[in-house]
C-alpha atoms as a PDB file:
ATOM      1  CA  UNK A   1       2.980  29.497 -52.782  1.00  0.00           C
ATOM      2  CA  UNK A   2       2.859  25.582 -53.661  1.00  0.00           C
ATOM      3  CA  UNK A   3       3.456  24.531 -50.295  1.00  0.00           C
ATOM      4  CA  UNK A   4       1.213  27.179 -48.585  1.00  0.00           C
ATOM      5  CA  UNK A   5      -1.602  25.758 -50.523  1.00  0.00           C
ATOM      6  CA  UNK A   6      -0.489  22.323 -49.843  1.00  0.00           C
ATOM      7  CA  UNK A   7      -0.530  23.000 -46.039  1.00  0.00           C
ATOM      8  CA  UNK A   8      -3.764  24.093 -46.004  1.00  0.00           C
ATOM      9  CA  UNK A   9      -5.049  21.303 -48.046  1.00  0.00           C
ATOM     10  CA  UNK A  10      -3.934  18.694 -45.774  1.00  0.00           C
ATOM     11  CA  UNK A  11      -6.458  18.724 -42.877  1.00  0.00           C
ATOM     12  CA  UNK A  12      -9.213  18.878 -45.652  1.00  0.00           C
ATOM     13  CA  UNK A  13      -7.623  15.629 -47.484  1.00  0.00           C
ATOM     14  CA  UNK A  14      -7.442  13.772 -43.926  1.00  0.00           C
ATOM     15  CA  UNK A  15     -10.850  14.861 -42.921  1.00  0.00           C
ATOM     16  CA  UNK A  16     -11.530  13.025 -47.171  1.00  0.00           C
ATOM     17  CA  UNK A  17      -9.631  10.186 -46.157  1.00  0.00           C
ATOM     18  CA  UNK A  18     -10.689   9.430 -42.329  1.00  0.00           C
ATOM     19  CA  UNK A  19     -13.606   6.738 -43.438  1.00  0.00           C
ATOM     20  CA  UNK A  20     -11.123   4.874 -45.048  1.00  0.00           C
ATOM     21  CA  UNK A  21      -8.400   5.185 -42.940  1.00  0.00           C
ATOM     22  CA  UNK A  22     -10.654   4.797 -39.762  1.00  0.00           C
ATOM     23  CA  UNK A  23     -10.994   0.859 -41.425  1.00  0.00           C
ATOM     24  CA  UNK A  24      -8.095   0.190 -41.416  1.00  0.00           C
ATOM     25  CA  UNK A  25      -6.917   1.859 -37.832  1.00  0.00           C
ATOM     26  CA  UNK A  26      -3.161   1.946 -38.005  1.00  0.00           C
ATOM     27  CA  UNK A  27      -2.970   6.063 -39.247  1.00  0.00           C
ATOM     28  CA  UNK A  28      -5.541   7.395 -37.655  1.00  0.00           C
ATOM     29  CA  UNK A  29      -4.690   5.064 -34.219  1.00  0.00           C
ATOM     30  CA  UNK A  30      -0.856   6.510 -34.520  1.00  0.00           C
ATOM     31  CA  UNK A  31      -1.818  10.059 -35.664  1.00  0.00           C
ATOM     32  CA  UNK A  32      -4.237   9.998 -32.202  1.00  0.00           C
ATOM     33  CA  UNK A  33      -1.300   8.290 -30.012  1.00  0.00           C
ATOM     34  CA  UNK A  34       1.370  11.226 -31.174  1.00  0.00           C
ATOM     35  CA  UNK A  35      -1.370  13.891 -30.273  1.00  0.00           C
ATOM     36  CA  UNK A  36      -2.033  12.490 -26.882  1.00  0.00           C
ATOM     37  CA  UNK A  37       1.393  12.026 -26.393  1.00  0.00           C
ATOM     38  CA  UNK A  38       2.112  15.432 -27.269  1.00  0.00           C
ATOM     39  CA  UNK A  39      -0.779  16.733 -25.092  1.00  0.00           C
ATOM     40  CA  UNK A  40       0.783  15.065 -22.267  1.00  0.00           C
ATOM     41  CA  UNK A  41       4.239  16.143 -22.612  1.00  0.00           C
ATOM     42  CA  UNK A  42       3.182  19.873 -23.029  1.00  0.00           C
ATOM     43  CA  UNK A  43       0.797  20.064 -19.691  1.00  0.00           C
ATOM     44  CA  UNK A  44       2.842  22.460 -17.038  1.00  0.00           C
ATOM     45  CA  UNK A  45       5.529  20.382 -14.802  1.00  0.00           C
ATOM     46  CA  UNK A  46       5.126  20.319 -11.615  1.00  0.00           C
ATOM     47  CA  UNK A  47       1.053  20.233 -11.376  1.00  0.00           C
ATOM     48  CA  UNK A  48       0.594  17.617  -9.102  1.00  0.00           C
ATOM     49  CA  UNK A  49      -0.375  13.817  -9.004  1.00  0.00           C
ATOM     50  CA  UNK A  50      -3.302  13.221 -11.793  1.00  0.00           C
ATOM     51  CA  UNK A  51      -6.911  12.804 -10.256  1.00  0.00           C
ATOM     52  CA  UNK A  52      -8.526   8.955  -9.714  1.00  0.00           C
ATOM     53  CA  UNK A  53     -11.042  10.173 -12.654  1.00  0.00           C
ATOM     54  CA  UNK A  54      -7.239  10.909 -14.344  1.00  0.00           C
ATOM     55  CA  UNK A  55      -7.166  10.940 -17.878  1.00  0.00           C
ATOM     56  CA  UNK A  56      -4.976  14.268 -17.991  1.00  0.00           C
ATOM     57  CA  UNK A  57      -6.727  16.757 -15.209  1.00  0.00           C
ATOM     58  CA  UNK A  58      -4.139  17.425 -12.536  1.00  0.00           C
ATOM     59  CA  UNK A  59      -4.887  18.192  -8.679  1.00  0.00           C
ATOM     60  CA  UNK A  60      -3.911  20.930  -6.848  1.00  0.00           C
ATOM     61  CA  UNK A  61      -4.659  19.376  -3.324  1.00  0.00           C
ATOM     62  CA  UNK A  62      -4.239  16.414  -1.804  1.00  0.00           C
ATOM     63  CA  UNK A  63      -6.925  14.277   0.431  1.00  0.00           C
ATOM     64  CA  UNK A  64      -7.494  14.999   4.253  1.00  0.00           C
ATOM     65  CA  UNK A  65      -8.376  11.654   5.789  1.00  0.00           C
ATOM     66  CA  UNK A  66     -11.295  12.327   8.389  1.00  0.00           C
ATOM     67  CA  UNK A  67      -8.279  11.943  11.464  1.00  0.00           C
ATOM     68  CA  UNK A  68      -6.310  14.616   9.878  1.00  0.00           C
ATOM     69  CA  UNK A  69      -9.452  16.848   9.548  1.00  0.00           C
ATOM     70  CA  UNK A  70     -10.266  16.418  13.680  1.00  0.00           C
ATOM     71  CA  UNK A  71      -6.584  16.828  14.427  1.00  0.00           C
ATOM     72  CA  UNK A  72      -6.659  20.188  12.439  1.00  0.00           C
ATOM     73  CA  UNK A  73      -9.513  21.255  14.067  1.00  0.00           C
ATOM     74  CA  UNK A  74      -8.577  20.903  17.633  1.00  0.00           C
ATOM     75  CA  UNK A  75      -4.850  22.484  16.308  1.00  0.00           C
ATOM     76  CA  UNK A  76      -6.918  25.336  15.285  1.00  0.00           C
ATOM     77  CA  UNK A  77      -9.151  25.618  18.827  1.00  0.00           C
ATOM     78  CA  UNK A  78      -5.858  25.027  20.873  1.00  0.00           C
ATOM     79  CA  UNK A  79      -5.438  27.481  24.054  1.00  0.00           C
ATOM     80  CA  UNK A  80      -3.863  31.382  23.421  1.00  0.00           C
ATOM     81  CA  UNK A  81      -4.389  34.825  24.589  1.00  0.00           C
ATOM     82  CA  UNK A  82      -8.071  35.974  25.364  1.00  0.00           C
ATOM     83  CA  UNK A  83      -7.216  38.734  22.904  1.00  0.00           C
ATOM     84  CA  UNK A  84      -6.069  36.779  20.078  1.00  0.00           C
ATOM     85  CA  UNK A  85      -9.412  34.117  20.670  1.00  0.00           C
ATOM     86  CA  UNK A  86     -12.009  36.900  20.326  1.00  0.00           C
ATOM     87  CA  UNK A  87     -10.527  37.341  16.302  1.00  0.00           C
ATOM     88  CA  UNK A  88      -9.402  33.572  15.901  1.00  0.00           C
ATOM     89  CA  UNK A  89     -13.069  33.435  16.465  1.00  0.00           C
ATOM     90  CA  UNK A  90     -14.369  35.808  13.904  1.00  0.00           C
ATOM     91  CA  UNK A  91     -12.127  34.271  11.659  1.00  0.00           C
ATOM     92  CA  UNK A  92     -12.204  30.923  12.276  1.00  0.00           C
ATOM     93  CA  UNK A  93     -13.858  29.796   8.848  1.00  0.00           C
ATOM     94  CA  UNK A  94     -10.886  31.164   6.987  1.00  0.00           C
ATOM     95  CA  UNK A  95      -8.332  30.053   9.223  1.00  0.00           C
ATOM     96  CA  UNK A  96      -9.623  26.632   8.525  1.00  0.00           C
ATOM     97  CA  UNK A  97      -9.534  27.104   4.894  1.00  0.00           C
ATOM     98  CA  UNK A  98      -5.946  28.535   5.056  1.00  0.00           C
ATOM     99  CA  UNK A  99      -4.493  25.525   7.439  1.00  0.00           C
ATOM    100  CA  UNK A 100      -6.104  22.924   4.974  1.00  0.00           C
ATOM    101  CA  UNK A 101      -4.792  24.502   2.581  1.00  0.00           C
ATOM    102  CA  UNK A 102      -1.530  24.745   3.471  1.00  0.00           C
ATOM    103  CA  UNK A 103      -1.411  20.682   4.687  1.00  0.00           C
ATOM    104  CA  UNK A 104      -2.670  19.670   1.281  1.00  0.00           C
ATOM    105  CA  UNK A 105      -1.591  21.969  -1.589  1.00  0.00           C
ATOM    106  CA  UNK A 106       0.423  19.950  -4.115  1.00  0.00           C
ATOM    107  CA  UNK A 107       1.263  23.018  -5.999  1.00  0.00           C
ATOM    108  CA  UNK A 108       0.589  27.159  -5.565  1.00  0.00           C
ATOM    109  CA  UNK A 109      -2.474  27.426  -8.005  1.00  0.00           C
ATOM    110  CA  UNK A 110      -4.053  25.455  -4.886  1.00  0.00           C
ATOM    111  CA  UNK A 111      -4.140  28.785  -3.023  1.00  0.00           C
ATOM    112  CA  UNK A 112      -6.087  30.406  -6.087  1.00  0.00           C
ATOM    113  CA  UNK A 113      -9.438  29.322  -4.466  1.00  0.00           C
ATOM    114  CA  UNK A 114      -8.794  32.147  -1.803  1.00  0.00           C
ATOM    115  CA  UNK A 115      -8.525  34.907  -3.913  1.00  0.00           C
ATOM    116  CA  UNK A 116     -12.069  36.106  -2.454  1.00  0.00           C
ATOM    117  CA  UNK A 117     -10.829  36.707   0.612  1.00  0.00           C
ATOM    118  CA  UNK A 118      -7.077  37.800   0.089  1.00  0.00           C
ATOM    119  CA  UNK A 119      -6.449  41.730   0.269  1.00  0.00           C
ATOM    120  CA  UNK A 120      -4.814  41.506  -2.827  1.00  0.00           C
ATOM    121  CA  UNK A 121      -5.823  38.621  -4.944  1.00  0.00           C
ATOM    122  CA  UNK A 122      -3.268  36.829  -7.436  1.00  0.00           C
ATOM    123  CA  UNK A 123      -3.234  34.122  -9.581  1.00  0.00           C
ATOM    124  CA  UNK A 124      -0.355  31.327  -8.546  1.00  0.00           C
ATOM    125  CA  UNK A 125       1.025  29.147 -11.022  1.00  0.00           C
ATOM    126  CA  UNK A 126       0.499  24.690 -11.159  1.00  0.00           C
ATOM    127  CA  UNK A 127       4.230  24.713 -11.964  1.00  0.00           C
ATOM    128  CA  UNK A 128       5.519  26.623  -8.536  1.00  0.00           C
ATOM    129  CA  UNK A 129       5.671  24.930  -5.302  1.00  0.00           C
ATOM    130  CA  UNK A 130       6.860  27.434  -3.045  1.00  0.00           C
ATOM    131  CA  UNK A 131       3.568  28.670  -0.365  1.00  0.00           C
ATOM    132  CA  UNK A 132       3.195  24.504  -1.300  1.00  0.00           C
ATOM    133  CA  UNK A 133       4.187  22.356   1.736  1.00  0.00           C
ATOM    134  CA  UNK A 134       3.341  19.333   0.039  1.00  0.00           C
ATOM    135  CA  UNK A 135       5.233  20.513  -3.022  1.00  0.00           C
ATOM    136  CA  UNK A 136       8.388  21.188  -1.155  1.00  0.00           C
ATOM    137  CA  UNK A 137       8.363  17.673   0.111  1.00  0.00           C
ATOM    138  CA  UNK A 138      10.717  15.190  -1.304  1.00  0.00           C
ATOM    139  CA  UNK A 139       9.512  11.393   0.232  1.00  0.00           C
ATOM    140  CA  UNK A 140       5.655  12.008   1.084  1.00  0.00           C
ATOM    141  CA  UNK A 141       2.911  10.929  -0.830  1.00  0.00           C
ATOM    142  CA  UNK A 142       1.928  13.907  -2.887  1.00  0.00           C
ATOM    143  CA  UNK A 143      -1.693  12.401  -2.767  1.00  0.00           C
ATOM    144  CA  UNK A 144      -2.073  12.974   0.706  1.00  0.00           C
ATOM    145  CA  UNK A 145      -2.318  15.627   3.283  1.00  0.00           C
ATOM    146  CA  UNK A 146       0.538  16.579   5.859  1.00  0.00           C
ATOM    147  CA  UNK A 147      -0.805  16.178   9.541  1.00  0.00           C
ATOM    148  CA  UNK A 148      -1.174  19.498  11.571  1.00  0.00           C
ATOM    149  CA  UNK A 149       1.164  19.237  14.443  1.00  0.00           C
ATOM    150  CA  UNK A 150      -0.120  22.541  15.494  1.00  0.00           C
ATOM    151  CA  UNK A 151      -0.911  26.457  15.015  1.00  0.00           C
ATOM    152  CA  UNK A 152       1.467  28.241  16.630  1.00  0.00           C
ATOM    153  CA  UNK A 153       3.243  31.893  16.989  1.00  0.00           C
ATOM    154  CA  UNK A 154       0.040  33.781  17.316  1.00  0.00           C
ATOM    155  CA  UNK A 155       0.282  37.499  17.540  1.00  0.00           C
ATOM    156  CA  UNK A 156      -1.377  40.597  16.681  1.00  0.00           C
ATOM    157  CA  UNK A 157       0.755  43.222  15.215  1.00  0.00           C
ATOM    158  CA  UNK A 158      -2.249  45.455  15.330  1.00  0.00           C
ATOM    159  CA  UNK A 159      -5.522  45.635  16.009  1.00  0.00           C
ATOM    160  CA  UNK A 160      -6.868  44.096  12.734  1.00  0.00           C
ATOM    161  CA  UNK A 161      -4.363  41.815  12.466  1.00  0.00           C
ATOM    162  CA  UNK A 162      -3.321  38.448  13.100  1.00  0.00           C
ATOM    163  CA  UNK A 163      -0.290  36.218  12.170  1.00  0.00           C
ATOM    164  CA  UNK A 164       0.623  32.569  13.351  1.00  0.00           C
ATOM    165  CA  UNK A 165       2.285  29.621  11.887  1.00  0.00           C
ATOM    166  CA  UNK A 166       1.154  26.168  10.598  1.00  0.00           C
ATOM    167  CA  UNK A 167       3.609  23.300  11.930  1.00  0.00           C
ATOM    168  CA  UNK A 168       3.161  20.045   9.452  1.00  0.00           C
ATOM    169  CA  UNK A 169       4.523  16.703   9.292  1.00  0.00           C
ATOM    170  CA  UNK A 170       4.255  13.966   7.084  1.00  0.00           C
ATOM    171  CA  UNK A 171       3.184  10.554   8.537  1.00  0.00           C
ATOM    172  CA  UNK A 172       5.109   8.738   6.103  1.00  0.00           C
ATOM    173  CA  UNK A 173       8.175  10.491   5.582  1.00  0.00           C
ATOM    174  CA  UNK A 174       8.546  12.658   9.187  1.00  0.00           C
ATOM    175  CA  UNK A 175       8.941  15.324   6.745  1.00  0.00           C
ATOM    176  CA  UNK A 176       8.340  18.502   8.404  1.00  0.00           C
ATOM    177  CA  UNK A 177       7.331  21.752   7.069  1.00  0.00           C
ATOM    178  CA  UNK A 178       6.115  25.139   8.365  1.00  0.00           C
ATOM    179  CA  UNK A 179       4.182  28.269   7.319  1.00  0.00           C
ATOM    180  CA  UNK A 180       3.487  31.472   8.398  1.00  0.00           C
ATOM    181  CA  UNK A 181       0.760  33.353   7.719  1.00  0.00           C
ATOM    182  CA  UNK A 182      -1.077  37.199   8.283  1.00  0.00           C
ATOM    183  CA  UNK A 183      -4.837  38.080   8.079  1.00  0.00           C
ATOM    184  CA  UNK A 184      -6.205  41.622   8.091  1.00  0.00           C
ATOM    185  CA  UNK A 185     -10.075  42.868   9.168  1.00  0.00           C
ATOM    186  CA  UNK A 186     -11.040  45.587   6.721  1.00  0.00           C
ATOM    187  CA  UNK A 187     -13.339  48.568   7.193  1.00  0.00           C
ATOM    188  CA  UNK A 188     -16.222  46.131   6.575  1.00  0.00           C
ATOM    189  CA  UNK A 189     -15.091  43.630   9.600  1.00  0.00           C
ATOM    190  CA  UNK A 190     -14.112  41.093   7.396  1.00  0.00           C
ATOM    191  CA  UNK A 191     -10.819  38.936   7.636  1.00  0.00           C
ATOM    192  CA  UNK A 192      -8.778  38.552   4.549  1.00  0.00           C
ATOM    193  CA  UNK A 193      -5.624  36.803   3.771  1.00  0.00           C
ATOM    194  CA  UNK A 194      -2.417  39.555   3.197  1.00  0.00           C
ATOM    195  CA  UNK A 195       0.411  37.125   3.342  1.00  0.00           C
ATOM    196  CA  UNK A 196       0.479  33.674   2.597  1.00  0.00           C
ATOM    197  CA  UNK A 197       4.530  32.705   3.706  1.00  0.00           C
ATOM    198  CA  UNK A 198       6.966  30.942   2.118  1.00  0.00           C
ATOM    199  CA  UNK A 199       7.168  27.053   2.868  1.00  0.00           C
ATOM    200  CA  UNK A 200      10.183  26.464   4.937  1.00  0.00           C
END
């Protein structure tokens, strides 16, 4: 009972005793360093390289430098079947979102911002890396993009569908990494994401 009541006493006796401790500094300077500290330490692994406004918020992709971004367009405009064009067409803004995606997520909650236009939405976790090519990366920059070598293996395995595979490499390390990747056209005529591959 005695120490219930004293542990519920004690945040009204510091809240008492922060003028006077706020003059001197030293307890309320240390009590503020151990909670930051212990903020710090209990933020998920694995969620990327902090942001250049920092203080804490972690990124979940990387920066595309204006060459990458012209090299991934003309990746995603390169030459295949008239059949497969026509729908690489339609679905061109999404494709784009997916391959930039794919060249700069850091971690798996980066793919969370397509969960408007996946069949099945799902939230990933910061702490997972695997649909991450960035994240499976050992020597590159985690700030940065991979470069799009190219889009490649495009097939339809039906009529509203469409697979292919992202080819990355890192500029720094020569890392490379590759993803595949399937889009469906509902009833409605609109493309959605139903597989986003493992990293490999």
């Amino acid at each position: 009972m005695m120490s219930r009541i004293s542990i519920s006493l004690a945040p009204l006796l510091l809240a008492a005793a922060a003028p006077a401790l706020a003059q001197s500094g030293g307890v309320l300077g240390g009590v503020n360093k151990f909670l930051q500290g212990l903020n710090n330490a209990t933020s998920p692994r694995g969620a990327g390289s902090m942001s250049s406004a920092g203080r804490g918020a972690p990124m979940a992709i990387a920066r595309q430098s204006a060459e990458q971004k012209a090299a991934m367009a003309q990746a995603i405009r390169s030459p295949v079947q008239e059949q497969i064009a026509a729908d690489r067409e339609e679905a061109e803004s999404l494709i784009a979102e997916i391959v930039t995606t794919s060249a700069c997520a850091i971690n798996d909650s980066a793919w969370n911002h397509l969960n408007r236009s996946r069949e099945t939405p799902r939230t990933l976790a910061s702490y997972s890396t695997g649909v991450s090519p960035v994240g499976q990366t050992q020597f590159h920059q985690k700030d940065q993009c991979l470069d799009v070598l190219r889009i490649t293996n495009w097939s339809k395995p039906a009529r509203n569908a469409l697979t292919f595979e992202v080819q990355l490499m890192s500029a720094q390390s020569d890392e490379a990494k590759r993803q595949a990747f399937t889009l469906v056209r509902d009833n409605g005529g609109q493309w959605l994401v139903r597989a986003i591959g493992w990293v490999q």
